[in-house]
Protein backbone atom coordinates (compact mmCIF):
# COMPACT_ATOMS: atom_id res chain seq x y z
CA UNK A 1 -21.73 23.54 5.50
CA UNK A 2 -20.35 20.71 3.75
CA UNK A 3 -22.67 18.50 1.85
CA UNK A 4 -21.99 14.93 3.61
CA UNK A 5 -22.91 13.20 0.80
CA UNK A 6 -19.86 13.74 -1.08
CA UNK A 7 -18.17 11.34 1.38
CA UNK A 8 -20.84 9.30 2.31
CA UNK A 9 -25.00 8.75 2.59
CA UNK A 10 -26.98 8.93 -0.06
CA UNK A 11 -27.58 6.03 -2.61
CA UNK A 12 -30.62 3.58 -3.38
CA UNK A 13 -33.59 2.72 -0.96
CA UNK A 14 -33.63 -0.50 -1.83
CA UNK A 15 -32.19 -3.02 -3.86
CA UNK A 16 -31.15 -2.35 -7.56
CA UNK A 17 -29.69 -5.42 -8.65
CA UNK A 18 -31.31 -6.95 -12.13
CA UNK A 19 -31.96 -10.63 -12.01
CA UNK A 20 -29.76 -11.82 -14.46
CA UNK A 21 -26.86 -10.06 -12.64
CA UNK A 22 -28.15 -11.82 -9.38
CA UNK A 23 -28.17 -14.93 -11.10
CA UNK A 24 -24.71 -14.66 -12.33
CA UNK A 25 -23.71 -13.11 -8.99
CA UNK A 26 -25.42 -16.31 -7.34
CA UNK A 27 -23.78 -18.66 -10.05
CA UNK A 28 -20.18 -17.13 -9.23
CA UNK A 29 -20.47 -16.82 -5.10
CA UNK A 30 -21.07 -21.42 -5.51
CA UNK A 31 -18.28 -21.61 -7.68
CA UNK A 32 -16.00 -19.82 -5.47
CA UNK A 33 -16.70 -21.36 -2.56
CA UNK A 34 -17.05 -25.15 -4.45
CA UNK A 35 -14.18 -24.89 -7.03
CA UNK A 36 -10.11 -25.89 -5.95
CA UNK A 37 -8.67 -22.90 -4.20
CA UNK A 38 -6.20 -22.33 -7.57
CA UNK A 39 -9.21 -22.15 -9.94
CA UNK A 40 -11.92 -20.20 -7.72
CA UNK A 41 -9.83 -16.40 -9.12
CA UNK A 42 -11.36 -17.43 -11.92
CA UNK A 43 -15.35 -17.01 -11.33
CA UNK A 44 -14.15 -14.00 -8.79
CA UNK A 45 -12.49 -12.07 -11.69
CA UNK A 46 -15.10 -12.75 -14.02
CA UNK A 47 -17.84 -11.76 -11.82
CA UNK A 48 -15.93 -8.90 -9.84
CA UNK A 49 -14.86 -7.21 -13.90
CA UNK A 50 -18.42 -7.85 -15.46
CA UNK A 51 -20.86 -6.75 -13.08
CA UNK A 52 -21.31 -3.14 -12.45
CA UNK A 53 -21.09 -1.45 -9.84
CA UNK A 54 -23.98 -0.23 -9.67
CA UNK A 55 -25.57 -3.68 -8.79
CA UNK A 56 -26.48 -3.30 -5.01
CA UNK A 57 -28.43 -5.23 -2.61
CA UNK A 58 -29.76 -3.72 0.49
CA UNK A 59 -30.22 -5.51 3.88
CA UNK A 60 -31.42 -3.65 7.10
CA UNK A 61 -30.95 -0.36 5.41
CA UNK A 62 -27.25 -1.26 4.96
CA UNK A 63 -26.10 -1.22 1.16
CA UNK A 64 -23.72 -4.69 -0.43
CA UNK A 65 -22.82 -3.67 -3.75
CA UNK A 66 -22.31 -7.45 -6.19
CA UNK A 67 -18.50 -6.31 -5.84
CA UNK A 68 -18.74 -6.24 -1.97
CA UNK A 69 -20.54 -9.32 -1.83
CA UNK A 70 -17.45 -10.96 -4.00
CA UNK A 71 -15.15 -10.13 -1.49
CA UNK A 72 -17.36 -11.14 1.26
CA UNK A 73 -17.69 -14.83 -0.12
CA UNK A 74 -14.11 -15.44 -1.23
CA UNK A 75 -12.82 -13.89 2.73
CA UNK A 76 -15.47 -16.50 3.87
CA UNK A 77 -13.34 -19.18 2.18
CA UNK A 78 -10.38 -18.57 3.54
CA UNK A 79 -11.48 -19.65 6.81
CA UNK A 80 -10.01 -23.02 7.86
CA UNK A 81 -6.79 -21.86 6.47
CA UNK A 82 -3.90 -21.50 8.53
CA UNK A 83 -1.97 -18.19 8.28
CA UNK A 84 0.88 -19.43 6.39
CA UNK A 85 -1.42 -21.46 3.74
CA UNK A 86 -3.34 -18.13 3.12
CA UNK A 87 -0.34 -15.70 2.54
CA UNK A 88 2.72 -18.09 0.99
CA UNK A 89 5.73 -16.55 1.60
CA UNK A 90 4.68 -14.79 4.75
CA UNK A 91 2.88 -11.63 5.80
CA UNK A 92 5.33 -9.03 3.03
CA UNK A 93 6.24 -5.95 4.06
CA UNK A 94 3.61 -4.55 0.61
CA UNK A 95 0.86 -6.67 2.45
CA UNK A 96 1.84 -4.70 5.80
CA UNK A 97 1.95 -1.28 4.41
CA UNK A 98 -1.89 -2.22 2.58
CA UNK A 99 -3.04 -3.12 5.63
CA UNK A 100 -1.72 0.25 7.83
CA UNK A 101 -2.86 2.23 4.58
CA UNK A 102 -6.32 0.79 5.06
CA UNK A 103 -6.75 1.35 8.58
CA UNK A 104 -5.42 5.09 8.65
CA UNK A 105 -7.54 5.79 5.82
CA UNK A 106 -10.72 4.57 7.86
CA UNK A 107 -9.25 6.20 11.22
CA UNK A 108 -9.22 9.87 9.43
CA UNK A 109 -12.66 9.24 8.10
CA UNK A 110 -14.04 8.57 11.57
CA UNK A 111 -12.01 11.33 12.74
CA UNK A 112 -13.26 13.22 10.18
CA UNK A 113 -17.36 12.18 10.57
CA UNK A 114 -17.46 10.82 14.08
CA UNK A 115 -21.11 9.35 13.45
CA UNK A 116 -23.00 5.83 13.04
CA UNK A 117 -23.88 6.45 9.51
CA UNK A 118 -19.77 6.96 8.86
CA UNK A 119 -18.48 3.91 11.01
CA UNK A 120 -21.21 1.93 8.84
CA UNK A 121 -19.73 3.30 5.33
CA UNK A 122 -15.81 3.46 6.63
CA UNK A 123 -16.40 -0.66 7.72
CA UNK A 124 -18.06 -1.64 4.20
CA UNK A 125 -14.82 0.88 2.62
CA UNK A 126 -12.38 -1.64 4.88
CA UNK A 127 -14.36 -4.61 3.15
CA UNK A 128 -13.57 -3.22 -0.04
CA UNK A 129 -10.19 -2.43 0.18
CA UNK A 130 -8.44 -4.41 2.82
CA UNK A 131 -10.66 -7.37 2.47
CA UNK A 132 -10.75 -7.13 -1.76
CA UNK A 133 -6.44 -6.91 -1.02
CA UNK A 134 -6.58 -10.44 0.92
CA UNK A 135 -8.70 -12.10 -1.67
CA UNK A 136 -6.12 -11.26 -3.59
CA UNK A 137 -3.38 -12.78 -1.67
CA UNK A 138 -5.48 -15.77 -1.11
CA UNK A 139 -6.60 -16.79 -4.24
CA UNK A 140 -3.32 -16.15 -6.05
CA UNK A 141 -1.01 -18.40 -4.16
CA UNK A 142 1.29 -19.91 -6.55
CA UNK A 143 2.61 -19.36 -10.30
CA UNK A 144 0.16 -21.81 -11.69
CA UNK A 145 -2.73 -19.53 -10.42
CA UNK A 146 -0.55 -16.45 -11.66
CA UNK A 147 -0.51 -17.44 -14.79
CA UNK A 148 -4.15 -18.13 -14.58
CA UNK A 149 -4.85 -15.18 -13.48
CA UNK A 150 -3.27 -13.09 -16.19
CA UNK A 151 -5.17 -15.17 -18.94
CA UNK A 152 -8.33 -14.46 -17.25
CA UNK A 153 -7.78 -10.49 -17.37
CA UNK A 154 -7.25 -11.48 -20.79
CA UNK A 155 -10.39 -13.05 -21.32
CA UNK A 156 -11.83 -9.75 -19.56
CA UNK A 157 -10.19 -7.49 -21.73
CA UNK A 158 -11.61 -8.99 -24.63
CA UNK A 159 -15.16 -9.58 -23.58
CA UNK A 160 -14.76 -5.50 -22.44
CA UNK A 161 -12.92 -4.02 -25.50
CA UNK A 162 -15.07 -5.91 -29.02
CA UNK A 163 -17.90 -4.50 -27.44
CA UNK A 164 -16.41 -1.25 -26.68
CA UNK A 165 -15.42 -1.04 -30.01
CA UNK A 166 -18.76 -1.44 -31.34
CA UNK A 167 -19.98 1.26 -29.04
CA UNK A 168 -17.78 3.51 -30.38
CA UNK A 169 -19.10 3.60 -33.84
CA UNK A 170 -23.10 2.91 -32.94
CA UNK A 171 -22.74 4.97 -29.93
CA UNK A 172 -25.07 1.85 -28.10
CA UNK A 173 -23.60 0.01 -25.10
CA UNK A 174 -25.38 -3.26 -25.65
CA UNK A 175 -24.08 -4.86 -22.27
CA UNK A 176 -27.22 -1.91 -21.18
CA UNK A 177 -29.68 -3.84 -22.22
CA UNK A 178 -28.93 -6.70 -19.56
CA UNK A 179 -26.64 -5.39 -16.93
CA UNK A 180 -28.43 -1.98 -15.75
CA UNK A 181 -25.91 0.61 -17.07
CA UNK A 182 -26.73 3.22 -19.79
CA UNK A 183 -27.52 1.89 -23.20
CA UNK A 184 -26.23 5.29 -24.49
CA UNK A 185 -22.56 6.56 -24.66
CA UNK A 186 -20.99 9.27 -23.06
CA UNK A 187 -20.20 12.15 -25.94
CA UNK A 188 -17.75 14.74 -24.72
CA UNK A 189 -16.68 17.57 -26.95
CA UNK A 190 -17.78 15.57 -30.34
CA UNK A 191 -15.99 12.58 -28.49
CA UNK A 192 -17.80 9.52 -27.98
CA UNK A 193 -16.20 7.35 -24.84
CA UNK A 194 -17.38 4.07 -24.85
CA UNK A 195 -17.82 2.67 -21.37
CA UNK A 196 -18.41 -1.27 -21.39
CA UNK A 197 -19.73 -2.47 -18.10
CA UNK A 198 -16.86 -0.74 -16.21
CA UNK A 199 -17.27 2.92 -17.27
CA UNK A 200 -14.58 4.70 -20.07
CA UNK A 201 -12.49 6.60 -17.46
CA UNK A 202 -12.49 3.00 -15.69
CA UNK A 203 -11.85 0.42 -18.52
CA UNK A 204 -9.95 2.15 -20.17
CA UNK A 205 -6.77 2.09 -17.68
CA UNK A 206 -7.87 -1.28 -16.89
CA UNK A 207 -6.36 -2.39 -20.56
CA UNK A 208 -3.74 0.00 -20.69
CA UNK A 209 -1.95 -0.92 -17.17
CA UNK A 210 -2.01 -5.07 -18.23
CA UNK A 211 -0.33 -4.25 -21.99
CA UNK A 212 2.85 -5.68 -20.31
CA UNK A 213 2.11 -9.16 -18.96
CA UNK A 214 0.25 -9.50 -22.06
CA UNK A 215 2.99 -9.17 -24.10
CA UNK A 216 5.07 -11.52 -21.49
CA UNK A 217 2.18 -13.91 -21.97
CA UNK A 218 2.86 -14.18 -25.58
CA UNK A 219 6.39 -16.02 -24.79
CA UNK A 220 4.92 -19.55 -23.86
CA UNK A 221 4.16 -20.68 -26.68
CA UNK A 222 1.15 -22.61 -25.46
CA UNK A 223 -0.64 -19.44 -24.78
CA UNK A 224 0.13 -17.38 -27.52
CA UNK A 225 -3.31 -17.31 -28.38
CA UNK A 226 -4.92 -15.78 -24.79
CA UNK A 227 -1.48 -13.34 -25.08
CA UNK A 228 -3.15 -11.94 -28.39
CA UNK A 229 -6.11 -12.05 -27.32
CA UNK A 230 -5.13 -9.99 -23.88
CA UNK A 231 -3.04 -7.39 -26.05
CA UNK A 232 -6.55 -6.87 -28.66
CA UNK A 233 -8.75 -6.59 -26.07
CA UNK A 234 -6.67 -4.22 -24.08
CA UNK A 235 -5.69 -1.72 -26.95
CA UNK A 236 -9.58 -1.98 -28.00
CA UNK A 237 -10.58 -0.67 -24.69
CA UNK A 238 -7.75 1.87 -24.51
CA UNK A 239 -9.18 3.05 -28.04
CA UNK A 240 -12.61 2.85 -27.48
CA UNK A 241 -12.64 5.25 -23.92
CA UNK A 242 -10.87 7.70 -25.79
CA UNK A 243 -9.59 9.41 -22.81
CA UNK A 244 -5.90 10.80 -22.00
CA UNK A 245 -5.68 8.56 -18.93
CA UNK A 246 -6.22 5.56 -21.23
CA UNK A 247 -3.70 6.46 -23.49
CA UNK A 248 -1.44 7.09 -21.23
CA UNK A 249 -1.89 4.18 -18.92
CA UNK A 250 -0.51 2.39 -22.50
CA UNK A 251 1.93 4.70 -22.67
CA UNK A 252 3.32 3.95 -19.18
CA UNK A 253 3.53 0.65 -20.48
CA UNK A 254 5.58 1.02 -23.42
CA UNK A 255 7.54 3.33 -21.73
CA UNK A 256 7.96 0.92 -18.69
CA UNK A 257 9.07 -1.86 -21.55
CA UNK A 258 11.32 0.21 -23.92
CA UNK A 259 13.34 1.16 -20.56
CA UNK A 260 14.88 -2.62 -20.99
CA UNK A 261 18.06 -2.24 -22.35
CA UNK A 262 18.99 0.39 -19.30
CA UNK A 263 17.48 -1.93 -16.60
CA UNK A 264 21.15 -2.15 -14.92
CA UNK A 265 21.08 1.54 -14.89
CA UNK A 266 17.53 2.47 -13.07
CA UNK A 267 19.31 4.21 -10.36
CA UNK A 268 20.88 6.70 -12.96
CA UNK A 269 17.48 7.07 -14.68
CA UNK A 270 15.76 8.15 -11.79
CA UNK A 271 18.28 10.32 -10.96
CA UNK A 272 18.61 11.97 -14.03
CA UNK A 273 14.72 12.29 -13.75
CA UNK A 274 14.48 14.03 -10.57
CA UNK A 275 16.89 16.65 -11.75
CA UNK A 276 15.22 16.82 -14.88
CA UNK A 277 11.62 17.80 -12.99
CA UNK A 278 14.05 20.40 -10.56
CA UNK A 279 15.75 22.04 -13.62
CA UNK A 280 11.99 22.64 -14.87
CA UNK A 281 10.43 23.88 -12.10
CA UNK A 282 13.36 26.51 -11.64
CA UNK A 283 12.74 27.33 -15.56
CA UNK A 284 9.38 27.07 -16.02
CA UNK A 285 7.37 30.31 -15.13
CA UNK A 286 4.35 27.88 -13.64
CA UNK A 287 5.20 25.24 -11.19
CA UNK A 288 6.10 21.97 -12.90
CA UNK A 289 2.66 20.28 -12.00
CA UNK A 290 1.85 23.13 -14.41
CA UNK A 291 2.58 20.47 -17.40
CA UNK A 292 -0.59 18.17 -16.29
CA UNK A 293 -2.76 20.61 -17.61
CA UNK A 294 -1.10 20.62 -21.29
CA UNK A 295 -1.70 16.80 -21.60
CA UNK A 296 -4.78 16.54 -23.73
CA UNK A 297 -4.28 13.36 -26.62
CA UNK A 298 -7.66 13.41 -27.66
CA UNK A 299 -9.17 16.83 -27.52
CA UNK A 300 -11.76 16.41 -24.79
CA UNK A 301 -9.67 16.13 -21.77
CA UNK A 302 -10.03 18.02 -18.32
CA UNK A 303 -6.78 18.10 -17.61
CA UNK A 304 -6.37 21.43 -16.19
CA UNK A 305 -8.68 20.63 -13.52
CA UNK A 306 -6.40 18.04 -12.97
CA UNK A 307 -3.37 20.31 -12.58
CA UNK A 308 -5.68 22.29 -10.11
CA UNK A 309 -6.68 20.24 -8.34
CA UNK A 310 -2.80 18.99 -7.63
CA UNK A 311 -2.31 22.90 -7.21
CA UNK A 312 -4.69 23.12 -4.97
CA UNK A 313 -3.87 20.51 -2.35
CA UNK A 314 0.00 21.56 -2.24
CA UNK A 315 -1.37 25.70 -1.19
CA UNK A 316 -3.91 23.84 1.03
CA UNK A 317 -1.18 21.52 2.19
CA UNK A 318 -1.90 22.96 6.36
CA UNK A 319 -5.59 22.23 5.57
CA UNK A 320 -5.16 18.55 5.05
CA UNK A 321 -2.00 16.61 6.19
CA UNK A 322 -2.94 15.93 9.61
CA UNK A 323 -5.96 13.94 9.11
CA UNK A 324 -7.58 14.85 5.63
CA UNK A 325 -10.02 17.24 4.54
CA UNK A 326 -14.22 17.54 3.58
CA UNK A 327 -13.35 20.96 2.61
CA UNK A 328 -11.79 20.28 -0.67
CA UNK A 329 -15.29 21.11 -2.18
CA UNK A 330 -15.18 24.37 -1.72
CA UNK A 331 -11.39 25.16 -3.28
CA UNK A 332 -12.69 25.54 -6.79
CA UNK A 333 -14.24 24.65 -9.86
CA UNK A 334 -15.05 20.99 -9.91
CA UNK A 335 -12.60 20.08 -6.81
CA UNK A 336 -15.07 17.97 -5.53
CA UNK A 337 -13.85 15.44 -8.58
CA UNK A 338 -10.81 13.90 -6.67
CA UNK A 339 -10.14 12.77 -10.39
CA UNK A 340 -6.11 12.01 -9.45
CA UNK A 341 -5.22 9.03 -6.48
CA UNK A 342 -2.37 10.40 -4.88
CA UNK A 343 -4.36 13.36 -4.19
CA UNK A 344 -7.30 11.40 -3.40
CA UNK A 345 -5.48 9.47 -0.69
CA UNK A 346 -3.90 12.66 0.78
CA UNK A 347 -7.23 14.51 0.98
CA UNK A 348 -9.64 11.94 2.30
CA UNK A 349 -7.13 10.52 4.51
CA UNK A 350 -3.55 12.65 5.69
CA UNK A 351 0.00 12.97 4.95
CA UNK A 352 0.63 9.29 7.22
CA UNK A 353 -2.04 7.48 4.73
CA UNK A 354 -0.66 9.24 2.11
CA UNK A 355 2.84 7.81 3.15
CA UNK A 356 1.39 4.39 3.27
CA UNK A 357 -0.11 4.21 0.23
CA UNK A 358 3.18 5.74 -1.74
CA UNK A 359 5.34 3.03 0.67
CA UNK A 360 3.01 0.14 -0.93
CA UNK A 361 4.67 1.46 -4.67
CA UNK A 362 8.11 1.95 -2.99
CA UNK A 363 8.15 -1.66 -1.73
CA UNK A 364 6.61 -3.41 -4.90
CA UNK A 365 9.08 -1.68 -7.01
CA UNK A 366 11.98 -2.13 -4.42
CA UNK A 367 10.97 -6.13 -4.52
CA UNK A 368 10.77 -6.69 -8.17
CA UNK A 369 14.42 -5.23 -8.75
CA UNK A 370 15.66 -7.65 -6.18
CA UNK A 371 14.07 -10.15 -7.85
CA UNK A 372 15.16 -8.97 -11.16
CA UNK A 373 18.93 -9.44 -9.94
CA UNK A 374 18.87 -12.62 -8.29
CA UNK A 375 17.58 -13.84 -11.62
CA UNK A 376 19.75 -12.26 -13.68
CA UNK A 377 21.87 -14.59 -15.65
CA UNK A 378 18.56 -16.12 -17.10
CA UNK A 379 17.38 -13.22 -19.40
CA UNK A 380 13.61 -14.93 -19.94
CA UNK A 381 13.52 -14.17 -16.06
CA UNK A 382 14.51 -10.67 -15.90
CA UNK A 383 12.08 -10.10 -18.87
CA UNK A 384 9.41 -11.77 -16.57
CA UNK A 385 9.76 -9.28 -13.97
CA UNK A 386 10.56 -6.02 -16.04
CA UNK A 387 7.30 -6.45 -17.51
CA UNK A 388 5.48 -6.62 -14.30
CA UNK A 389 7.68 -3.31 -13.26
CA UNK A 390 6.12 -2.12 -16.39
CA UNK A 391 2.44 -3.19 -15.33
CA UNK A 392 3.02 -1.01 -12.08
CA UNK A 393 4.17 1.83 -13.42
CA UNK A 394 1.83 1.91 -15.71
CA UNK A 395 -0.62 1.86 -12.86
CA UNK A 396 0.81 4.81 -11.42
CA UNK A 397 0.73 6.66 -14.47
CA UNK A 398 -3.14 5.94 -14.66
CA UNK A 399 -3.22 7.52 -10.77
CA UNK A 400 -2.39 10.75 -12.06
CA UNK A 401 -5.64 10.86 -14.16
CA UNK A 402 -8.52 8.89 -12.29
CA UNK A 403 -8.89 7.75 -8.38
CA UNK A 404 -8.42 4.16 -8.01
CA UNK A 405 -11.82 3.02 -6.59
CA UNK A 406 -14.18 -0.31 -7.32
CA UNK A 407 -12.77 -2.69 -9.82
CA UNK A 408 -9.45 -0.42 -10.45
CA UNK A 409 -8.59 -1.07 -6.93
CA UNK A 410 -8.91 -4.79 -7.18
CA UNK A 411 -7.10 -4.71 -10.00
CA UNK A 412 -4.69 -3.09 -8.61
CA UNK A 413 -4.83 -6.07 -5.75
CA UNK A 414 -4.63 -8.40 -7.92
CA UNK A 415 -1.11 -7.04 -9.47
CA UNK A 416 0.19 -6.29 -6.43
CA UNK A 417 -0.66 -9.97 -5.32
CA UNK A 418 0.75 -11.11 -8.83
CA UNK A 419 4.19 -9.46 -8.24
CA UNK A 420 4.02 -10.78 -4.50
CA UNK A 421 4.22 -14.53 -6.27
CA UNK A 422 6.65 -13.77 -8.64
CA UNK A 423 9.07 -12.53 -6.36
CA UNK A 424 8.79 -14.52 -3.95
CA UNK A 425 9.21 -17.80 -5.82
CA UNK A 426 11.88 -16.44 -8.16
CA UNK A 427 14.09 -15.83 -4.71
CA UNK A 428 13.32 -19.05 -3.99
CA UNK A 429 14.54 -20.81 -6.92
CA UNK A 430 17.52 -18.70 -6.73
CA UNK A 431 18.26 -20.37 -3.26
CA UNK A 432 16.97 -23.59 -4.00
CA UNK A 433 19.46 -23.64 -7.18
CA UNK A 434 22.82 -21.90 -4.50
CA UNK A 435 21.71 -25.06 -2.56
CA UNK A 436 22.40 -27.53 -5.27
CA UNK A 437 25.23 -26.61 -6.21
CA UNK A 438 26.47 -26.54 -2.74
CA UNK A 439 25.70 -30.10 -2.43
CA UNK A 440 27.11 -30.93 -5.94
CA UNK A 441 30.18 -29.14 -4.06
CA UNK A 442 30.31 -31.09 -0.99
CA UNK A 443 29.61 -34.30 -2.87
CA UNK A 444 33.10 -33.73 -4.99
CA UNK A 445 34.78 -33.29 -2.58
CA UNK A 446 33.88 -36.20 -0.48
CA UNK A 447 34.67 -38.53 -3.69
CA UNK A 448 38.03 -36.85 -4.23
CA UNK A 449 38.88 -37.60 -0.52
C-alpha cells in the first residue's frame, strides 16, 4: 500500500516556530495590514523570502506554516475592496487559467484521498496557491508598486546570496543560528550547496529566474544601485547552491536576453526549435528526454533521475492522465522525488491540470508579445518586456529541475502578477496615445474648416 504520507499527514505535533521568527512574523502581519496598499508587498516579500518554511504554528491540530499565515493576512486585507480595485485591468485570462489550475489540482487530490485529513491539507494547498496568486494580484496593482517590487527581490537576493557565499567557503549557514534551519551545509559528491534560509535547490533558481529585470532595473538611472545590487545577489546565490538547476535558471536568462535582436522573428525560432527536438528524437538512439540526463554543470547532479522520472510518466501516461497518480512511488529509484514541475503537476493532478498549468505559460507569453508590439516604435519599451519574457522563461527552465512549491511558487505569483501590470498598462498607453492623436486630428481639421 501506498505510504499516505508522501502526499499528505505527517509533520510536527505542535508548534515549531522560534520566537524571533514569530516576532518578525508578528512585526510583518501589522505592517501589512497598517501600511498604504502600494507599500504593504514590501513587509510580505520580506517576510514570505526570509522565513523558512519550516516555521509552523499549530491550532486545533491543524498546521499554518509563517508562509500560510502571510497569505492569510494580506487576503484579509483585501476585503473592503471592490472587484475591480483588487484586480486592475480585470479578471485576465492568466488569472482565470490559475484559478481552474488550482481547483482541478485540489479536485484530483480529493478524488484521489477522499478523506477528512485530505480535504483539510487540499484547503490549506488552495490557501497556498490560489490565495498566495491573489496576494499577488492585489498587492501589485500599478507600475509604481512593480517597480517596487522588483527592488525588493533585490534586496532579497542580496540579504540571501553574501551569506550564501560565506557558507560556501565555512560550510556554516549562520541564518541557523536564529531562524531554525541547519547550521551545517549540504555536501554532495565533495560539493558543498549552500542553502540560505530558502534551501540550495530553492534559492538558487530564485536568483537565476530574476537576472533579467535586474538588468532592466539598471536602466533608470536612479536605481542603478538596487539593479547592482539585484544582479550580485542573484549570481551569488546561483554560485553558492552549486546546482545544475541554478545554473541553468541563469542560463535561461541569458539565453531569454541574447534572443533580442531576433525578437521580430520568435515564430521562426520556435519553429525551427520544434523541428530541431523532432530531427533528434528520430536520430537519437534514446528518446530526446534522453538529453536531461547528460546535463550535469557541476559534477554532483541527479539528473538522470530526472530524465527518469520524465521517462517514466510518458510509459505510465494510462496510469495518470485522468486524475493523477499516488503510485508514482513505486515506478523506480527515487520516483517519489517529483524533482521536475511539469511532471509534478501531471502526476499529482491529470492531463486537464496539467493543461491548465501549461495554458497559464501559453497566455503570459502570448500577452507579453502583444505587448511587446503595441510598443514597438519605443525600443526602451520592447526592452522592458523582453526582459520579463526572459524572467519567464527562465522560470520554466528552472521547472525542468525542481517542483515549484513554497516560496518558488510565490515567486512565481509575483512575476506572473508583475507581467499582468506591465501589459496591461503598456496597452493602455498605446490607446491612450491613438486617442490623442485622434483628437489632435479632429482639432485640425475643425480649425482648417
Amino acid at each position: 500500500m501506498v505510504p499516505q504520507n508522501f502526499r499528505f499527514g505527517g509533520g510536527a505535533a505542535g508548534s515549531t516556530i522560534l520566537p524571533l521568527m514569530a516576532l518578525l512574523l508578528l512585526v510583518a502581519c501589522v505592517l501589512i495590514l497598517a501600511l498604504p496598499r502600494q507599500k504593504a508587498i514590501v513587509p510580505f516579500l520580506l517576510a514570505f523570502f526570509f522565513i523558512p518554511a519550516s516555521q509552523v504554528v499549530v491550532l486545533g491540530g491543524v498546521h499554518f506554516s509563517a508562509l500560510r499565515i502571510l497569505v492569510l493576512v494580506a487576503l484579509a486585507r483585501r476585503l473592503g475592496f471592490s472587484h475591480r480595485e483588487k484586480y486592475p485591468g480585470g479578471f485576465s485570462p492568466v488569472d482565470k487559467m490559475v484559478a481552474l489550475w488550482t481547483v482541478s489540482a485540489l479536485i484530483a487530490f480529493l478524488l484521489q484521498f477522499p478523506t477528512t485529513d485530505a480535504l483539510i491539507q487540499g484547503l490549506g494547498t488552495l490557501v497556498d496557491s490560489c490565495g498566495g496568486y491573489l496576494v499577488a494580484r492585489f498587492l501589485i496593482p500599478d507600475g509604481q508598486t512593480m517597480r517596487r517590487t522588483i527592488k525588493v527581490l533585490a534586496v532579497v537576493c542580496v540579504i540571501q546570496g553574501v551569506p550564501m557565499m560565506s557558507e560556501l567557503f565555512t560550510h556554516t549557514n549562520i541564518y541557523g543560528y536564529f531562524t531554525g534551519v541547519p547550521t551545517w551545509s549540504t555536501v554532495r559528491n565533495g560539493s558543498v550547496r549552500a542553502s540560505g534560509t530558502m534551501g540550495a535547490l530553492t534559492a538558487g533558481p530564485f536568483g537565476g529566474a530574476f537576472f533579467p529585470v535586474f538588468l532592466w532595473l539598471w536602466k533608470d538611472r536612479k536605481s542603478r544601485m538596487m539593479a547592482w545590487v539585484g544582479i550580485a545577489g542573484s549570481v551569488a546565490m546561483v554560485i553558492a547552491s552549486n546546482s545544475s538547476t541554478s545554473q541553468m535558471a541563469l542560463g535561461g536568462s541569458l539565453l531569454g536576453l541574447a534572443f533580442w535582436r531576433l525578437r521580430k522573428k520568435m515564430s521562426m525560432v520556435r519553429r525551427v526549435f520544434a523541428c530541431t527536438l523532432v530531427a533528434l528524437h528520430l536520430y537519437m538512439k534514446a528518446p530526446v528526454w534522453a538529453l536531461i540526463g547528460r546535463i550535469d554543470l557541476t559534477g554532483s547532479s541527479s539528473s538522470y533521475q530526472r530524465y527518469i522520472m520524465v521517462d517514466m510518466t510518458i510509459k505510465h501516461f494510462k496510469d495518470w492522465w485522468l486524475i493523477g497518480t499516488p503510485d508514482y512511488i513505486n515506478w523506480g529509484w527515487d520516483s517519489y522525488d517529483l524533482c521536475n514541475q511539469f511532471v509534478a503537476v501531471g502526476l499529482t493532478g491529470g492531463l486537464l491540470t496539467l493543461i491548465f498549468y501549461v495554458t497559464i505559460f501559453v497566455r503570459s507569453f502570448r500577452a507579453i508579445g502583444v505587448a511587446r508590439k503595441a510598443v514597438e516604435p519605443d525600443r526602451a519599451k520592447e526592452w522592458f518586456m523582453w526582459c520579463f519574457g526572459s524572467t519567464l522563461f527562465a522560470v520554466q527552465v528552472a521547472h525542468w529541475g525542481i517542483n515549484y512549491v513554497g516560496v518558488l511558487l510565490m515567486s512565481l505569483f509575483v512575476l506572473l502578477a508583475m507581467i499582468a501590470v506591465v501589459t496591461t498598462e503598456a496597452t493602455r498607453s498605446v490607446v491612450r496615445s491613438a486617442e490623442k492623436q485622434d483628437q489632435g486630428k479632429l482639432e485640425f481639421a475643425g480649425s482648417a474648416a
